[in-house]
N, C-alpha and C. Protein backbone atom coordinates (compact mmCIF):
# COMPACT_ATOMS: atom_id res chain seq x y z
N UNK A 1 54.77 -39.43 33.55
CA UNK A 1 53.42 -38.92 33.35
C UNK A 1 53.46 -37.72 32.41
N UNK A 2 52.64 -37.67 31.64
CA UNK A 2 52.57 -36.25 30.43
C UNK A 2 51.84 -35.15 31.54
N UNK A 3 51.66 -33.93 31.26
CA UNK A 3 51.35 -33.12 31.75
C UNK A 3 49.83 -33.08 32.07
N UNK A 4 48.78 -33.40 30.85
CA UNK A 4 47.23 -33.41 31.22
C UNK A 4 46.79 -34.19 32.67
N UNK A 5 47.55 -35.40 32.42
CA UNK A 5 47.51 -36.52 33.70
C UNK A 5 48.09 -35.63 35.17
N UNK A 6 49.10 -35.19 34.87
CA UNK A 6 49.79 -34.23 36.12
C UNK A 6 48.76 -33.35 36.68
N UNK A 7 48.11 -32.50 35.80
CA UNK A 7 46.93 -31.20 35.86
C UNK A 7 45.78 -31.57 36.92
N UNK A 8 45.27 -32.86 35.98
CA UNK A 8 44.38 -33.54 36.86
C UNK A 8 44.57 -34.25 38.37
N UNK A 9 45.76 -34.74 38.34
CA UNK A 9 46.13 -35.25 39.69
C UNK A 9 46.24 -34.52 40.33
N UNK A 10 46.97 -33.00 40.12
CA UNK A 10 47.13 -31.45 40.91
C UNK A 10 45.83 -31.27 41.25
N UNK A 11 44.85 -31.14 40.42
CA UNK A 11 43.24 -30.41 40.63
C UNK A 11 42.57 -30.87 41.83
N UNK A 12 42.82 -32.91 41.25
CA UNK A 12 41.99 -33.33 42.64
C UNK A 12 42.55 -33.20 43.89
N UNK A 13 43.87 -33.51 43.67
CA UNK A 13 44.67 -33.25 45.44
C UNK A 13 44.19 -31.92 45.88
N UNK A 14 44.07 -30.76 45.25
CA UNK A 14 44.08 -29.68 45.67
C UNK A 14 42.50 -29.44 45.68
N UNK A 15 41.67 -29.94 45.47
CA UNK A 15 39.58 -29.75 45.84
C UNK A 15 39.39 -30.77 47.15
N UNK A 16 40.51 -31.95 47.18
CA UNK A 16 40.57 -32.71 48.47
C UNK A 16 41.02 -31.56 49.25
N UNK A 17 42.19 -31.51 49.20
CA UNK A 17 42.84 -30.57 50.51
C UNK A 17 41.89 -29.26 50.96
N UNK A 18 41.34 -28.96 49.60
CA UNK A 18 40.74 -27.51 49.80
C UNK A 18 38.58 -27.91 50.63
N UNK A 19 38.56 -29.10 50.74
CA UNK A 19 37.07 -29.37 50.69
C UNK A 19 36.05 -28.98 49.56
N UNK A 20 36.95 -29.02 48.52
CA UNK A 20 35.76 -28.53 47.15
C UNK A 20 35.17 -29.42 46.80
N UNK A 21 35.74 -30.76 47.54
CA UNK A 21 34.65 -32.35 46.68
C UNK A 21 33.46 -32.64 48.03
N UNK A 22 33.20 -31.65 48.66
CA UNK A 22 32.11 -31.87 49.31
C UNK A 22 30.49 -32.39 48.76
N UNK A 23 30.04 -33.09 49.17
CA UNK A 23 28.58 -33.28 48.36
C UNK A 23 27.83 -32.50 48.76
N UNK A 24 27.60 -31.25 49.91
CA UNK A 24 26.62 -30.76 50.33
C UNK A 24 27.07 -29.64 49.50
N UNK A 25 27.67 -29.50 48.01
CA UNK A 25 27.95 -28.04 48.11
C UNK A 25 27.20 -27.42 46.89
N UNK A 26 26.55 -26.34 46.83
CA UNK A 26 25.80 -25.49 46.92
C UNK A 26 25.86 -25.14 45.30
N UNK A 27 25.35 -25.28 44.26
CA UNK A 27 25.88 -24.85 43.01
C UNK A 27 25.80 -22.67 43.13
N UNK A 28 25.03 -22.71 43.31
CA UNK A 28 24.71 -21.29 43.91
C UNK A 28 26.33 -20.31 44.75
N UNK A 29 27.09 -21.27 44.76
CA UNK A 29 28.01 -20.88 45.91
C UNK A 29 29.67 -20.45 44.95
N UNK A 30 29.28 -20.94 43.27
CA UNK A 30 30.40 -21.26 42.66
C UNK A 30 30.81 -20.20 42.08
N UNK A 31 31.93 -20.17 42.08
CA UNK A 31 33.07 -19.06 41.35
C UNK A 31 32.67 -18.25 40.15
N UNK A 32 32.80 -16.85 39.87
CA UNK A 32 32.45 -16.58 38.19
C UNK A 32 33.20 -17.48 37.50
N UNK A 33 33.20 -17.60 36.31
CA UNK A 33 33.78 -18.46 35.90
C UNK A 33 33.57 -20.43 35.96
N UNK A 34 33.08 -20.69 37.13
CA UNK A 34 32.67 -22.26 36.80
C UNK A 34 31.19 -22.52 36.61
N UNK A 35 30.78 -21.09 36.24
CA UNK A 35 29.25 -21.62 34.81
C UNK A 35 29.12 -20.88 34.44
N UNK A 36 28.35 -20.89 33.50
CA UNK A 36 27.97 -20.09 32.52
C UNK A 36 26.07 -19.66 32.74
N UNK A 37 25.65 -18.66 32.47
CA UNK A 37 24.18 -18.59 32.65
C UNK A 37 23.74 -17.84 31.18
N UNK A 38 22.34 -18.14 31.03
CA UNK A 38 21.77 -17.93 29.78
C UNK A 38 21.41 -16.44 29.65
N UNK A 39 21.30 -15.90 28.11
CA UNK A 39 21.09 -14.68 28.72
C UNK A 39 19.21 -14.57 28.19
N UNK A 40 18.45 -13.89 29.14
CA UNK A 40 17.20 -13.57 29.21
C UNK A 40 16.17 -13.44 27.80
N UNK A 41 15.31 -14.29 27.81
CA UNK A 41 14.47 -14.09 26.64
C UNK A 41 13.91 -12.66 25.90
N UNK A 42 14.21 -12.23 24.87
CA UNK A 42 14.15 -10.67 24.99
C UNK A 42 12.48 -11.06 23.89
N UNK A 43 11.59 -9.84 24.53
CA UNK A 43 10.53 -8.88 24.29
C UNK A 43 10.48 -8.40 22.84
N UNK A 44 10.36 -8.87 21.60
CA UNK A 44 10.14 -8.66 20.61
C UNK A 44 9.85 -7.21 20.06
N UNK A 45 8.70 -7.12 21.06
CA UNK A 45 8.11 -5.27 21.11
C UNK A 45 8.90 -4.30 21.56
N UNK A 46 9.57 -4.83 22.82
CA UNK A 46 9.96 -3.92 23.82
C UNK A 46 11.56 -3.57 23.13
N UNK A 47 12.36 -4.81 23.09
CA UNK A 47 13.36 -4.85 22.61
C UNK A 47 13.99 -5.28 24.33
N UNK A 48 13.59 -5.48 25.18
CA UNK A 48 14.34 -5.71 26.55
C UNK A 48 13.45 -6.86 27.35
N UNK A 49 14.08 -7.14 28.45
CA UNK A 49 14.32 -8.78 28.90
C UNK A 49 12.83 -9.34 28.95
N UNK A 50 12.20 -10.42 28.92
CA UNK A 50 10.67 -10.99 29.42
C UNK A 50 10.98 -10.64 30.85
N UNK A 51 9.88 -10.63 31.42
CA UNK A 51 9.88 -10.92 32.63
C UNK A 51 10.68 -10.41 34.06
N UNK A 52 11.32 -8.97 33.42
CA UNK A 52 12.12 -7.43 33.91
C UNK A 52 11.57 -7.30 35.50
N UNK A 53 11.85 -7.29 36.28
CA UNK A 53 10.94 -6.43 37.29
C UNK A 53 10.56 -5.27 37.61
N UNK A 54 10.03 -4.45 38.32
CA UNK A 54 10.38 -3.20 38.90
C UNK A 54 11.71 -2.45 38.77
N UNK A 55 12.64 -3.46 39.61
CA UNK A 55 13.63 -2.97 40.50
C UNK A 55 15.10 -3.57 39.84
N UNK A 56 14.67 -3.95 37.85
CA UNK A 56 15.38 -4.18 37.57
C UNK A 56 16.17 -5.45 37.44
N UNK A 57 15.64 -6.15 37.90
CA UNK A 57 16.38 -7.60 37.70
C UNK A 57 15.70 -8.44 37.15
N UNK A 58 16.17 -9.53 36.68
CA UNK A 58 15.46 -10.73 36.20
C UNK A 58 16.72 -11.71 36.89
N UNK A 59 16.15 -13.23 37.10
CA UNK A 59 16.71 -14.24 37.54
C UNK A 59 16.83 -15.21 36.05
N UNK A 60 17.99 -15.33 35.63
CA UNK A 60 18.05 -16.18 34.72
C UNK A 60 18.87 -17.95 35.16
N UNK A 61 18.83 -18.62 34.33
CA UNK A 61 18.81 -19.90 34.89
C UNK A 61 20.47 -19.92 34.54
N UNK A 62 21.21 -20.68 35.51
CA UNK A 62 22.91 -20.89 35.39
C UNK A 62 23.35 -22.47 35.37
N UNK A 63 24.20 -23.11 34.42
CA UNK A 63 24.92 -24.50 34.40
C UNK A 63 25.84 -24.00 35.10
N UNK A 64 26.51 -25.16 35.72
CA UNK A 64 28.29 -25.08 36.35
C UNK A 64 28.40 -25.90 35.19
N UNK A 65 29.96 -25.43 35.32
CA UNK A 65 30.95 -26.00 34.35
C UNK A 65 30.82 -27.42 33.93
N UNK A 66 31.25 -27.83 32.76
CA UNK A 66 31.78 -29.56 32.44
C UNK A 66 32.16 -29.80 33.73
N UNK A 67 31.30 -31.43 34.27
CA UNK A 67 32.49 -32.25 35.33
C UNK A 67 32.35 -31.19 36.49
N UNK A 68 30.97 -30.76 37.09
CA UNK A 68 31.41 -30.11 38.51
C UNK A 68 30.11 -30.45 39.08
N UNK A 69 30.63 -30.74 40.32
CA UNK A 69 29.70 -31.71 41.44
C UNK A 69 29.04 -30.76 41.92
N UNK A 70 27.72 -30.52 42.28
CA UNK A 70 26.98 -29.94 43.61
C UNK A 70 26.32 -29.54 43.07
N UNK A 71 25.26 -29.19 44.20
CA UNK A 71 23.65 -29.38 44.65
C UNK A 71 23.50 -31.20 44.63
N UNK A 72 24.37 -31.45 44.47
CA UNK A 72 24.11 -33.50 44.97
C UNK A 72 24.10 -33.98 43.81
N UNK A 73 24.37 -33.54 42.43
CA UNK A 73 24.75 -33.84 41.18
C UNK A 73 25.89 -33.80 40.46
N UNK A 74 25.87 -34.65 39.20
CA UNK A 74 27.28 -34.50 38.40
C UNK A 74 26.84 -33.48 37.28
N UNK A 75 27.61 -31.86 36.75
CA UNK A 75 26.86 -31.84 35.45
C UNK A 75 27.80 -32.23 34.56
N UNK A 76 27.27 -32.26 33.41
CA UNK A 76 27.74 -32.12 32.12
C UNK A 76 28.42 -31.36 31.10
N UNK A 77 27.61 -30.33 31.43
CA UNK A 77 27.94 -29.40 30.22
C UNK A 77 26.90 -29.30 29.66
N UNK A 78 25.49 -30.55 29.21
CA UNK A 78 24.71 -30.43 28.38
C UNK A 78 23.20 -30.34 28.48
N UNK A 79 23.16 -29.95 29.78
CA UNK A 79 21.82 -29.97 30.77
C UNK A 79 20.80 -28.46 29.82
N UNK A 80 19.82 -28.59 29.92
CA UNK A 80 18.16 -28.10 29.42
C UNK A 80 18.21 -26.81 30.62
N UNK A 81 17.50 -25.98 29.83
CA UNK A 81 17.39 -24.72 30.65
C UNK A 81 16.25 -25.37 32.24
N UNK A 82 15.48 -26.68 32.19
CA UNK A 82 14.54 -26.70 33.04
C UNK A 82 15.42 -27.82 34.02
N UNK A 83 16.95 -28.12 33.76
CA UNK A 83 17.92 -28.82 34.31
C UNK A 83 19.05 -27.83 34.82
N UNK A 84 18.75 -26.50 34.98
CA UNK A 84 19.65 -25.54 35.57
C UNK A 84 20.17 -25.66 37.34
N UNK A 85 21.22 -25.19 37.03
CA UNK A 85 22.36 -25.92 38.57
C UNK A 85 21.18 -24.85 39.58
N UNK A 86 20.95 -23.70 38.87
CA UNK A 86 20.11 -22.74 39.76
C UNK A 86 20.24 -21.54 39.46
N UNK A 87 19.74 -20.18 39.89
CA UNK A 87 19.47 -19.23 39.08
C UNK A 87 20.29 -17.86 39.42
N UNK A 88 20.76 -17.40 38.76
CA UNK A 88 21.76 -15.86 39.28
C UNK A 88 20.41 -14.66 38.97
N UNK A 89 20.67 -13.59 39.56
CA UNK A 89 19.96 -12.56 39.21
C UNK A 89 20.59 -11.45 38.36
N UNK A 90 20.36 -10.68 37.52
CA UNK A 90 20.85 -9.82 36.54
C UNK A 90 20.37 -8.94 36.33
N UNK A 91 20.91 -7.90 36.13
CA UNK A 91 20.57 -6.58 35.67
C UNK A 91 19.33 -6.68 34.48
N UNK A 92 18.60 -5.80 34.14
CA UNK A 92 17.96 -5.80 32.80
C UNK A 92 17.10 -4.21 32.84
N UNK A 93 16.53 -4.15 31.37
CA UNK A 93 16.03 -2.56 31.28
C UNK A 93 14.60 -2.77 31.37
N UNK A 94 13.80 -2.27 32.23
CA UNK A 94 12.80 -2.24 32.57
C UNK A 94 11.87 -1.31 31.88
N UNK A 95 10.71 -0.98 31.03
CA UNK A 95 10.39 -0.86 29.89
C UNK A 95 9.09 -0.31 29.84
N UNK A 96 8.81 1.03 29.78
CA UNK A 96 7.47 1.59 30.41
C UNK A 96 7.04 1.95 28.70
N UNK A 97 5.92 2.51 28.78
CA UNK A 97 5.34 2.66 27.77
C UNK A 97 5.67 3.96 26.40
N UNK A 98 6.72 4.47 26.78
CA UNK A 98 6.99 5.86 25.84
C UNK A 98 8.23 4.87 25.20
N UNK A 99 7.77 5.21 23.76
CA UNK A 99 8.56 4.84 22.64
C UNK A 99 9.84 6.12 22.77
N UNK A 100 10.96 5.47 22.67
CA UNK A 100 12.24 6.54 22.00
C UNK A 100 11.85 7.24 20.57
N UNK A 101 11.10 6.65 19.55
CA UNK A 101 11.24 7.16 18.32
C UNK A 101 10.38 8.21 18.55
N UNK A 102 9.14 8.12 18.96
CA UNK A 102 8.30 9.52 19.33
C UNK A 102 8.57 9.94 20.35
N UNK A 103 9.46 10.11 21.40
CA UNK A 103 10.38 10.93 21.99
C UNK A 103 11.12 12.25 20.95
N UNK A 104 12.20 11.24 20.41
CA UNK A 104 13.02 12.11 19.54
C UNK A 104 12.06 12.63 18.46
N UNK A 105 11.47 12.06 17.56
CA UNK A 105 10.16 13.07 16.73
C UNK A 105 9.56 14.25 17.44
N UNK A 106 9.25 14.66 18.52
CA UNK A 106 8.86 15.38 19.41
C UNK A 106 9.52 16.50 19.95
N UNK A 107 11.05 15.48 19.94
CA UNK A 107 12.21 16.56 20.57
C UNK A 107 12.12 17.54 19.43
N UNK A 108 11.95 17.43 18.19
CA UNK A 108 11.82 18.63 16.68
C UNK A 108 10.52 19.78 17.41
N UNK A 109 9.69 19.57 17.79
CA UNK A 109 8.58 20.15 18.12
C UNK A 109 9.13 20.65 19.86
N UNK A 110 10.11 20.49 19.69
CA UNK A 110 10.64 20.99 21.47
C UNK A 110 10.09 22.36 22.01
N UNK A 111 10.14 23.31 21.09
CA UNK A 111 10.21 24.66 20.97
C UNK A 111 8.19 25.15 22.11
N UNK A 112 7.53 23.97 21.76
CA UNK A 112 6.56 23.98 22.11
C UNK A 112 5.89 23.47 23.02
N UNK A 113 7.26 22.35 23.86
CA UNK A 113 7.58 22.03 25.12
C UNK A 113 6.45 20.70 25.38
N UNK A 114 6.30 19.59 23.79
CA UNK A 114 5.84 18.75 23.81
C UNK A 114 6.41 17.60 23.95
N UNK A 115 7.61 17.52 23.97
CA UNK A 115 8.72 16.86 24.20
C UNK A 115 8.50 16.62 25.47
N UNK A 116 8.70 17.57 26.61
CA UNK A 116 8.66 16.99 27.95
C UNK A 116 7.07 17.17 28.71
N UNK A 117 6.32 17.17 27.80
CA UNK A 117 4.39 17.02 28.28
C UNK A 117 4.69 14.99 28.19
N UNK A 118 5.07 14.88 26.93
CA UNK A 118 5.17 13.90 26.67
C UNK A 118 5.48 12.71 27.55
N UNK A 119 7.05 12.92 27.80
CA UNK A 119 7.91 12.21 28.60
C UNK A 119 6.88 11.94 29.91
N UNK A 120 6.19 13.07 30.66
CA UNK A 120 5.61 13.27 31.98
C UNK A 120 6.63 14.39 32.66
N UNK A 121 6.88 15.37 31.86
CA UNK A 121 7.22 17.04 33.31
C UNK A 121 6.42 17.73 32.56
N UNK A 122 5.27 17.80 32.61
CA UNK A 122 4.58 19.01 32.34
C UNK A 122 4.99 20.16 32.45
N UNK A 123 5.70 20.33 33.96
CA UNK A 123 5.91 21.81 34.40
C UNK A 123 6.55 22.57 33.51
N UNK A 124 8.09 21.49 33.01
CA UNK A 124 9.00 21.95 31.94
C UNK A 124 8.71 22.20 30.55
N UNK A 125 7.64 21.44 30.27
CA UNK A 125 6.63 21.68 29.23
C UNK A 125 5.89 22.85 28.70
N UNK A 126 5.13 23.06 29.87
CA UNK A 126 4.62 24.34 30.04
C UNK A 126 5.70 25.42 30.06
N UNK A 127 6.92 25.74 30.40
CA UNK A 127 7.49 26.45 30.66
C UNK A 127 8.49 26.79 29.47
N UNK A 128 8.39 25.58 28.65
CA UNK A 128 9.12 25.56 27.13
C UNK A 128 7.61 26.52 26.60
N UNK A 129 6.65 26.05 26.92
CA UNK A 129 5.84 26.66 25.47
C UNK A 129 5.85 28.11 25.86
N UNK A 130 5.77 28.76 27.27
CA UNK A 130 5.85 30.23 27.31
C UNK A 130 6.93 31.00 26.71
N UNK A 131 7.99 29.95 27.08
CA UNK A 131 9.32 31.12 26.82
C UNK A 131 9.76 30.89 24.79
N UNK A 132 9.25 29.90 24.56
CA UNK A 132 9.07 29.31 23.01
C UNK A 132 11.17 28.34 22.75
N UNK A 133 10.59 27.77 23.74
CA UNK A 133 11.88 26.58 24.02
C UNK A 133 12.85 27.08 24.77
N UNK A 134 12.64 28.25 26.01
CA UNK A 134 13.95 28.64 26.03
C UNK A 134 14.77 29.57 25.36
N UNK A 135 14.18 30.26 24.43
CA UNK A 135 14.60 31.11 23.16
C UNK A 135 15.26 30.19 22.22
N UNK A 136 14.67 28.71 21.97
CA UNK A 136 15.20 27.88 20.98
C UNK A 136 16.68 27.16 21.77
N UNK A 137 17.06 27.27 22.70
CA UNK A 137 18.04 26.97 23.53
C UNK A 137 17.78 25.52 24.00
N UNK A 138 16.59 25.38 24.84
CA UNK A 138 16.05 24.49 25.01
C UNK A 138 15.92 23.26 24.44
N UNK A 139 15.12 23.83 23.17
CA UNK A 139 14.89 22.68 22.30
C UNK A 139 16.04 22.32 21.50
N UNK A 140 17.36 22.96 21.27
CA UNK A 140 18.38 22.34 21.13
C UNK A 140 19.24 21.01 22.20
N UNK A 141 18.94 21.73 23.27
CA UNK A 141 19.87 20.67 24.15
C UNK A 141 18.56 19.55 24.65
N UNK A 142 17.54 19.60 24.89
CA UNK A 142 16.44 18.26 24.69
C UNK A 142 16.52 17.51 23.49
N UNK A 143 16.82 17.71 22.19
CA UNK A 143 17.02 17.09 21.36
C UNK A 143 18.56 16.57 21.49
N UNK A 144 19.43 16.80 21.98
CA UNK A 144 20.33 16.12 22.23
C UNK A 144 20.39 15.33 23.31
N UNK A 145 19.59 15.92 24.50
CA UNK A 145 19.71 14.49 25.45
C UNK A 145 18.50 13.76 25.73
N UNK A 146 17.65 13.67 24.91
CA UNK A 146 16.92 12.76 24.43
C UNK A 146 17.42 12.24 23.49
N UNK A 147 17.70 12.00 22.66
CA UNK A 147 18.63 11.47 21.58
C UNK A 147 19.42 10.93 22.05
N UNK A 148 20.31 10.99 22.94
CA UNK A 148 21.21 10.50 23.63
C UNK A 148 20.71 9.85 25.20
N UNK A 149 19.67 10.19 25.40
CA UNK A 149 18.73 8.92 26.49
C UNK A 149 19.17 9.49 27.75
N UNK A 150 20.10 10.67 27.72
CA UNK A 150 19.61 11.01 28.94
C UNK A 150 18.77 11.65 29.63
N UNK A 151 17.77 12.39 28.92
CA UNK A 151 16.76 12.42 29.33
C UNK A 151 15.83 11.35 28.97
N UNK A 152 14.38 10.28 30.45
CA UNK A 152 14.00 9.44 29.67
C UNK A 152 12.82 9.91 30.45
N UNK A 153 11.89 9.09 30.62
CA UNK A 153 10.67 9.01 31.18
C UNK A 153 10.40 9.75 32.34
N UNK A 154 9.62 10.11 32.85
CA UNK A 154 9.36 10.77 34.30
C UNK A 154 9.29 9.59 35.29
N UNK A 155 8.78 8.57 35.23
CA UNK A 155 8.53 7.14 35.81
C UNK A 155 9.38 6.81 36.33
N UNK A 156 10.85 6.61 35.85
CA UNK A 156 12.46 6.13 35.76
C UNK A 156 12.22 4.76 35.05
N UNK A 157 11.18 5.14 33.74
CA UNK A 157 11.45 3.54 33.21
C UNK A 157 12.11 3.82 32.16
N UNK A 158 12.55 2.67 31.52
CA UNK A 158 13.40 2.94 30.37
C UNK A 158 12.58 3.41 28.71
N UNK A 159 13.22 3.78 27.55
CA UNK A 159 12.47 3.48 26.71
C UNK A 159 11.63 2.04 25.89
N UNK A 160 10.90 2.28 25.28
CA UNK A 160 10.40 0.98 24.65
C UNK A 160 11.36 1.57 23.13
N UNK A 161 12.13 0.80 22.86
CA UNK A 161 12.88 0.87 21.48
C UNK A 161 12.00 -0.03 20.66
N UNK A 162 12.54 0.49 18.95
CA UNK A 162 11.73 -0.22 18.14
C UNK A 162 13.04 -1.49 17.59
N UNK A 163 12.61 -1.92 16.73
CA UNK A 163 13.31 -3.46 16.60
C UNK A 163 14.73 -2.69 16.09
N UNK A 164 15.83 -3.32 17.01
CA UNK A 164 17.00 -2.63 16.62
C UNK A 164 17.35 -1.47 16.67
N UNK A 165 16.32 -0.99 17.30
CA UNK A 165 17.09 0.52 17.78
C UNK A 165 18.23 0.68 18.60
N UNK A 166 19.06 2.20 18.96
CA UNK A 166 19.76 2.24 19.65
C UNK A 166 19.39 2.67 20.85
N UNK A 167 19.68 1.41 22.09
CA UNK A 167 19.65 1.20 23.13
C UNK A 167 20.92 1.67 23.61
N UNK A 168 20.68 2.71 24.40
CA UNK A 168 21.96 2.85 25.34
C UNK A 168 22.01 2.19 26.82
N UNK A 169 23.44 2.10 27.41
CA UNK A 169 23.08 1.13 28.51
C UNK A 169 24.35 1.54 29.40
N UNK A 170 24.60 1.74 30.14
CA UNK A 170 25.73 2.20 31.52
C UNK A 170 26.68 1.21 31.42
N UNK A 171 27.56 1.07 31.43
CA UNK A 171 28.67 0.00 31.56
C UNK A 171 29.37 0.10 32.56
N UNK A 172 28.98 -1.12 33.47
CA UNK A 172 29.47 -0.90 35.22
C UNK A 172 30.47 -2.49 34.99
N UNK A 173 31.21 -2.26 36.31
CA UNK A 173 32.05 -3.62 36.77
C UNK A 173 31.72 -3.51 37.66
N UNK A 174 31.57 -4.52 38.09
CA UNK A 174 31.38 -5.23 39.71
C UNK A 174 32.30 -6.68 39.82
N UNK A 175 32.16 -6.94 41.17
CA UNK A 175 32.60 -8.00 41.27
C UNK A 175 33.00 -9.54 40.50
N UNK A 176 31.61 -9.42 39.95
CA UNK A 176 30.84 -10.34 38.55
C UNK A 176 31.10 -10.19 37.52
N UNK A 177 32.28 -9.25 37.64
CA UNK A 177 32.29 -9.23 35.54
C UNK A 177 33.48 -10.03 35.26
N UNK A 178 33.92 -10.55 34.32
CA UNK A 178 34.71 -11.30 33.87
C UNK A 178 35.37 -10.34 32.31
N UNK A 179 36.64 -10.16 32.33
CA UNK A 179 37.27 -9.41 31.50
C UNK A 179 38.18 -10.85 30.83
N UNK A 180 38.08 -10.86 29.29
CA UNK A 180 38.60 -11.61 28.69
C UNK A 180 39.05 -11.46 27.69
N UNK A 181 40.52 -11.45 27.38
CA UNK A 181 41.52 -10.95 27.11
C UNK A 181 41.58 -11.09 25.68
N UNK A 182 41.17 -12.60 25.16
CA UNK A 182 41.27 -12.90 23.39
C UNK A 182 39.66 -12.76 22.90
């Protein structure tokens, strides 16, 4: 026997032994790695996902792999987003109404504490225009972390970027991430 033939005879003995050729089984239930899911229709305006929630997630639609059985089907590989094995949920940036570009335009005018009237802290606002930014202190370091997005909205929504702007974004691992080497 050549080796491909060997691979395959190993695979199935071992989804027999293991109960992976069950028919009741669950596409929802499968490994990272044995599908792939689409990534989210993005917002033209916004620059971030359709259909975002509140609380941050969107449900996008997931295939299992070439050749894998369950939910009571065979797939393919070549199944239609409205032929999805079923749906994972995902992170996404949720997208309130303050533009980044007139953020940072604003952050220049800091000194006068329109920068954060803007955003929604008035208080800090008000308190830039008495002291006249902080003695200019202020409006130095708001223009840097606005610029740099860490300061964003009062809301906790994200910015609305313009087409291609720079979006910054947290880079977490969890369980779910898949690190790939080539």
């Amino acid at each position: 026997m050549d080796i491909p033939t060997v691979v395959v005879v190993l695979s199935t003995l071992l989804s027999l032994v293991s109960g992976a050729n069950d028919r009741n089984h669950s596409c929802s239930e499968l490994l990272p790695g044995q599908y792939t899911c689409l990534r989210p229709l993005i917002d033209t305006k916004t620059q971030a996902a359709k259909g975002c929630s509140v609380n941050r997630t969107i449900e996008v639609p997931c295939f299992p792999s070439r050749n894998t059985f369950c939910n009571g089907r065979l797939f393919y590989g070549n199944e239609t987003r409205a032929e999805a094995g079923f749906n994972k949920t995902v992170s996404c940036r949720y997208v309130g109404s303050k533009s980044y570009a007139t953020a940072v335009g604003l952050s220049f005018l800091g000194m006068f504490g329109i920068d954060r009237i803007y955003l929604g802290y008035p208080a800090i606002g008000l308190l830039k225009l008495c002291t006249f930014g902080f003695f200019m202190l202020g409006q130095l370091a708001d223009m840097v972390l606005i610029a740099a997005q860490v300061v964003g909205p009062a809301d906790g929504t994200d910015y609305k970027i313009d087409f291609y702007g720079p979006v910054m974004d947290n880079i977490r691992r969890d369980a779910d991430t898949i690190i790939s080497i080539t």
